[in-house]
N, C-alpha and C. Protein backbone atom coordinates (compact mmCIF):
# COMPACT_ATOMS: atom_id res chain seq x y z
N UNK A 1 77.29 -74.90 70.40
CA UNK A 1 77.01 -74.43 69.08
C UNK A 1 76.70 -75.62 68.19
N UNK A 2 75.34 -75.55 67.64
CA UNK A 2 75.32 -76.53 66.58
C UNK A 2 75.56 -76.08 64.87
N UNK A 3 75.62 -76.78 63.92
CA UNK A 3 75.72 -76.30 62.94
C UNK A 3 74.77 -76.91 62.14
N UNK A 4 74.31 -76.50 60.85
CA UNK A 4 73.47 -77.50 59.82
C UNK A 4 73.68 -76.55 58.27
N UNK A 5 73.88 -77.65 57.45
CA UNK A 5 74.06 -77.56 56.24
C UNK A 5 73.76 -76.69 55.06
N UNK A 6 71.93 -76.20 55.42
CA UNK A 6 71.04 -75.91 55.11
C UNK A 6 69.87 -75.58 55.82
N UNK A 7 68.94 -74.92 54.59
CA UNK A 7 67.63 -74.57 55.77
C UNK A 7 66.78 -76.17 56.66
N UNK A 8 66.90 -76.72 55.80
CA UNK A 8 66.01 -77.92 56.29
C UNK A 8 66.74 -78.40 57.36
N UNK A 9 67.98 -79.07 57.32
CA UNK A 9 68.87 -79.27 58.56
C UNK A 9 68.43 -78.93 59.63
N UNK A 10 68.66 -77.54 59.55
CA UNK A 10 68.64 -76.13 60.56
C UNK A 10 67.41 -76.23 61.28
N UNK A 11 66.17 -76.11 60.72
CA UNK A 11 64.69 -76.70 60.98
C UNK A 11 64.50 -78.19 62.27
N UNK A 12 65.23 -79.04 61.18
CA UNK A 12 64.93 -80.34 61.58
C UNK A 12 65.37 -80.26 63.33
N UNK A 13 66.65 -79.68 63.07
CA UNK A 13 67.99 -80.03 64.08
C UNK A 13 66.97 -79.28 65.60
N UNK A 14 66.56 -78.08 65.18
CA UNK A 14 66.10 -76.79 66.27
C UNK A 14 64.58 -77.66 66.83
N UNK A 15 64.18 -77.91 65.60
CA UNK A 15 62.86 -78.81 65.99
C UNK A 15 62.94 -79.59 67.02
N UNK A 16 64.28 -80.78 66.93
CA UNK A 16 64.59 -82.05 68.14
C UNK A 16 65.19 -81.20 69.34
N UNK A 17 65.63 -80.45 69.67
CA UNK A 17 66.16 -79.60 70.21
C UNK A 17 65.30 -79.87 71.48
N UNK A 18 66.26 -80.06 72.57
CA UNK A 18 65.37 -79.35 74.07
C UNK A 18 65.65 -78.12 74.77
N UNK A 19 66.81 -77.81 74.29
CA UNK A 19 66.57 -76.37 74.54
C UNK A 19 67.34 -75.60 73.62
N UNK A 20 66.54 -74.76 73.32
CA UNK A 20 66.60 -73.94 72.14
C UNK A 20 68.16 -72.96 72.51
N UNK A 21 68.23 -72.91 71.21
CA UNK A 21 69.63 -72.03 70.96
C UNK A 21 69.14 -70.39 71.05
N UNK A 22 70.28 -69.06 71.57
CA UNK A 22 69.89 -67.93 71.76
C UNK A 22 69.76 -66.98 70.88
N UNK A 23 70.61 -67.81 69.82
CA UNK A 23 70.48 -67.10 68.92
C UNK A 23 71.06 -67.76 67.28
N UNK A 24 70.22 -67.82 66.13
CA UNK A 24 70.54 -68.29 64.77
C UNK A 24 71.50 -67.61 63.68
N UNK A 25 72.49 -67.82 63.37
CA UNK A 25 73.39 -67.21 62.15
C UNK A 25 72.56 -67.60 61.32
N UNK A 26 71.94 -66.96 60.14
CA UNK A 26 71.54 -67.83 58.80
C UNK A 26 72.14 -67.24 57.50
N UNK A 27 72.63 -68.34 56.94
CA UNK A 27 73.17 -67.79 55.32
C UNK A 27 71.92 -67.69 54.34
N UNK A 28 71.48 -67.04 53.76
CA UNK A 28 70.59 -66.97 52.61
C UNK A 28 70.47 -67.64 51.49
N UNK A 29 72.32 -67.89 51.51
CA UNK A 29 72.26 -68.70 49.86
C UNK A 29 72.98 -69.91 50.20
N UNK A 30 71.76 -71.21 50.47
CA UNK A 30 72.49 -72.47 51.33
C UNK A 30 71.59 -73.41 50.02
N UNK A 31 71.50 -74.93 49.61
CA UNK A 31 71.22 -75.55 49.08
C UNK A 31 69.64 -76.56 49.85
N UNK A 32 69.13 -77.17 49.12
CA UNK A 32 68.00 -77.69 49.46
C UNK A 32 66.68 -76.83 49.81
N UNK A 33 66.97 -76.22 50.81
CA UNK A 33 66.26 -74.85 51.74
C UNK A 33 67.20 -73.71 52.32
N UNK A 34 66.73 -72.57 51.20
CA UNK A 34 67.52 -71.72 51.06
C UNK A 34 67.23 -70.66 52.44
N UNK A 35 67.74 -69.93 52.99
CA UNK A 35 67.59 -68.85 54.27
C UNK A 35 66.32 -68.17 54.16
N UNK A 36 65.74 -67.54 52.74
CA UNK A 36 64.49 -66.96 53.01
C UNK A 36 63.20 -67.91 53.06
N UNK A 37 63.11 -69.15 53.04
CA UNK A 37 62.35 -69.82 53.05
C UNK A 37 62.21 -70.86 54.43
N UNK A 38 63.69 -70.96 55.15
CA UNK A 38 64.00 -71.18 56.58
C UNK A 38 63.49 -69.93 57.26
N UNK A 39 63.73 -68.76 56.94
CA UNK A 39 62.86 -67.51 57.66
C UNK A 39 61.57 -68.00 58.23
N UNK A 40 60.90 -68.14 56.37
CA UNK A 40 59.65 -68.42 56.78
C UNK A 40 59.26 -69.42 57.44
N UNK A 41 59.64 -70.15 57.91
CA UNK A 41 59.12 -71.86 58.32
C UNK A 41 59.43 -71.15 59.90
N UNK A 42 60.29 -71.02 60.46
CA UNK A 42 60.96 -70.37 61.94
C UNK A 42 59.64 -69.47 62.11
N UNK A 43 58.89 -68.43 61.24
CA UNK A 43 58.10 -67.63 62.03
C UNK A 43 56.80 -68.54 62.23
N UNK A 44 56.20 -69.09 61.47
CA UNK A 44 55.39 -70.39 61.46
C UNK A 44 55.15 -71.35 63.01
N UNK A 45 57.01 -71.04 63.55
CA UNK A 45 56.95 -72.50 64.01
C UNK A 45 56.75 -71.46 65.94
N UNK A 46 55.85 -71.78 66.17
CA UNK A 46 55.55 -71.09 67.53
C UNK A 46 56.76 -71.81 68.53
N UNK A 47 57.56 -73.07 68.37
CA UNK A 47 58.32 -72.92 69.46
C UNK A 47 59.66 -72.24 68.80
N UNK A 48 59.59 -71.71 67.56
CA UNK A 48 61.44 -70.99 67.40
C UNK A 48 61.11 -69.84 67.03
N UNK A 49 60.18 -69.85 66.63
CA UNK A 49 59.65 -67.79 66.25
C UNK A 49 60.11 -66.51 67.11
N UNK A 50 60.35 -66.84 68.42
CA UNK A 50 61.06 -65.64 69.48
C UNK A 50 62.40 -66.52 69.18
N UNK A 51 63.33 -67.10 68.53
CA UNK A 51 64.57 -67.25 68.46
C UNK A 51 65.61 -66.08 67.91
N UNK A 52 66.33 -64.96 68.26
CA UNK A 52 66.68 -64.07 67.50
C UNK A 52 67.40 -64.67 66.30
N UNK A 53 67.31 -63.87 65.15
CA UNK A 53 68.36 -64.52 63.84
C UNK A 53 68.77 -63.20 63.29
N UNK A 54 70.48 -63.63 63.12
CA UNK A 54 70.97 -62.60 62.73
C UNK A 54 71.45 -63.20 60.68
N UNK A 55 71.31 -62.43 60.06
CA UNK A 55 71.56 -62.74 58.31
C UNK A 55 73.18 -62.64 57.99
N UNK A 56 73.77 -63.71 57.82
CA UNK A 56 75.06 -63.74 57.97
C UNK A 56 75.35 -64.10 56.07
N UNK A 57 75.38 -62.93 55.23
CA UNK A 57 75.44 -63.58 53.93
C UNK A 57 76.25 -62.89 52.88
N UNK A 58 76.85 -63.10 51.84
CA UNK A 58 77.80 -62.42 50.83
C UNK A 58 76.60 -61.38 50.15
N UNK A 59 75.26 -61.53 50.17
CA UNK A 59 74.39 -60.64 49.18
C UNK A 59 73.88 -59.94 50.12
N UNK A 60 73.97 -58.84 50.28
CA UNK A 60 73.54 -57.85 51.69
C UNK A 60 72.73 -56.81 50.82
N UNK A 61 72.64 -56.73 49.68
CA UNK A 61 72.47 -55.08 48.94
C UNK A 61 70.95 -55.50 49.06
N UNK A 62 70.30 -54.06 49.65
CA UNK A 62 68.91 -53.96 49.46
C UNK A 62 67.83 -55.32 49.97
N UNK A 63 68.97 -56.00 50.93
CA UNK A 63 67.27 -57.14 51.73
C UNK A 63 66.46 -56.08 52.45
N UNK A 64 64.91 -56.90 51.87
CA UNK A 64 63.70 -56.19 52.87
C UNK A 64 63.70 -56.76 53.73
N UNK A 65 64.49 -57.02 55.08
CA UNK A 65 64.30 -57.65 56.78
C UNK A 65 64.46 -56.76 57.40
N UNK A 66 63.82 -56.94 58.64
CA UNK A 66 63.81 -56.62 59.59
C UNK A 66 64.76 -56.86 60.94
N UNK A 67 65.89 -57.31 60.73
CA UNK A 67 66.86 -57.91 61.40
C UNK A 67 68.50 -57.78 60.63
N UNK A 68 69.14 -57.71 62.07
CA UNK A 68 70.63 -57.66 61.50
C UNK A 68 71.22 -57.98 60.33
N UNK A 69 72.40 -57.51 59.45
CA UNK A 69 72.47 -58.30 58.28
C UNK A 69 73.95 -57.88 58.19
N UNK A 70 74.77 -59.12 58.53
CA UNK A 70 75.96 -58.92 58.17
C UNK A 70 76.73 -59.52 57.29
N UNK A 71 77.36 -58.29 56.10
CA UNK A 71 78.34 -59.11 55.35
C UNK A 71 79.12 -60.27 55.40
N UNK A 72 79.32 -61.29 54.35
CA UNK A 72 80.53 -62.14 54.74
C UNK A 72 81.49 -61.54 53.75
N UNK A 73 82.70 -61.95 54.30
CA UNK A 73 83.17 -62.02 55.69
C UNK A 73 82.82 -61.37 57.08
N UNK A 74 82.63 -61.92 57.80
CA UNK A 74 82.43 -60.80 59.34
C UNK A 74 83.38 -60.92 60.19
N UNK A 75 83.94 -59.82 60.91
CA UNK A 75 84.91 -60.65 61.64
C UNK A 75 84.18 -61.08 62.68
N UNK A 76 84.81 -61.76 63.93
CA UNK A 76 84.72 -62.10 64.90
C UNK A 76 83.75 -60.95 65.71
N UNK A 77 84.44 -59.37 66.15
CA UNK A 77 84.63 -59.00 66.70
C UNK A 77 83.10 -58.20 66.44
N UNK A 78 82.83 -58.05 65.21
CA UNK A 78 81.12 -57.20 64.28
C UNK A 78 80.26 -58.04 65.15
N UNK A 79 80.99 -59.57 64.73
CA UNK A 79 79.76 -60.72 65.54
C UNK A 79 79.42 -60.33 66.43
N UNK A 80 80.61 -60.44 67.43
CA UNK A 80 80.00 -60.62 69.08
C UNK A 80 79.05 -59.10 69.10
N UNK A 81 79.86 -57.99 68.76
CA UNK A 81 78.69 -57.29 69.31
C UNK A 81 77.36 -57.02 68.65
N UNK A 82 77.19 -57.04 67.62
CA UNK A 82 76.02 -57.33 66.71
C UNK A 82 74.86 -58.37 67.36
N UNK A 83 75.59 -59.70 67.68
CA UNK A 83 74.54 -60.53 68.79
C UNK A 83 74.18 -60.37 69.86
N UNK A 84 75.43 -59.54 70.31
CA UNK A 84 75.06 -59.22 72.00
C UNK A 84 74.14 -57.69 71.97
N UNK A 85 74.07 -56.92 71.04
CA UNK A 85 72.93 -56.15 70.85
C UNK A 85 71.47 -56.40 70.53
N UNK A 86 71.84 -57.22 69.55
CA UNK A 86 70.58 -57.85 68.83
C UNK A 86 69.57 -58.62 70.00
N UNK A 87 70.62 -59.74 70.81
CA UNK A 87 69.86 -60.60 71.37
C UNK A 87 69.34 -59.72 72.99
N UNK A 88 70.34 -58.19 73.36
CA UNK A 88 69.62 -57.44 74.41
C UNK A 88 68.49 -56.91 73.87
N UNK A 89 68.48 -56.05 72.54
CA UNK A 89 67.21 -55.52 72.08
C UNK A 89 66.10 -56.26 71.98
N UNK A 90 66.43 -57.88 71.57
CA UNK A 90 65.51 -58.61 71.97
C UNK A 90 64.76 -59.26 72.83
N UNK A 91 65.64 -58.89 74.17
CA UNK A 91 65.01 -59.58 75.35
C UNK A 91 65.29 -60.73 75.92
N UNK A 92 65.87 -61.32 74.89
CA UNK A 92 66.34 -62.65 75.40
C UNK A 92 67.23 -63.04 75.86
């Protein structure tokens, strides 16, 4: 498991990466590069664009995505199966 600060981090970190992670937590409301703007850069980026990402954030009311979106707090237990659905529906 890696972690990063922010969207740019997150970017940078996945970018150097040799092998890609199965799946992304992203917070929405992070500093520098905020989650909807890390969205966008990830679909852009042809090697992390099939990365599943699940929206792990305190503001849940009314996002337009297309992907999981779980409240914080989450427990543990929402996680695992939330990813382990997400990332079968996805294929990966």
């Amino acid at each position: 498991m890696e972690l990063a600060g922010n969207g740019q981090e997150a970017l940078d970190l996945l970018r150097s990466m040799k092998t890609l992670p199965n799946l992304i937590l992203l917070d929405l409301m992070m500093p520098v590069m905020d989650g909807w703007q890390c969205l966008k850069e990830l679909s852009k980026d042809p090697k992390l664009v099939n990365i599943p990402v699940i929206i792990c954030s305190a503001a849940i009311h009314d996002l337009p995505v297309d992907r999981p979106i779980l409240g914080k707090p989450v427990s543990q237990k929402t996680l695992i199966k939330t990813a382990a659905e997400f990332c079968k529906a996805a294929r990966y």
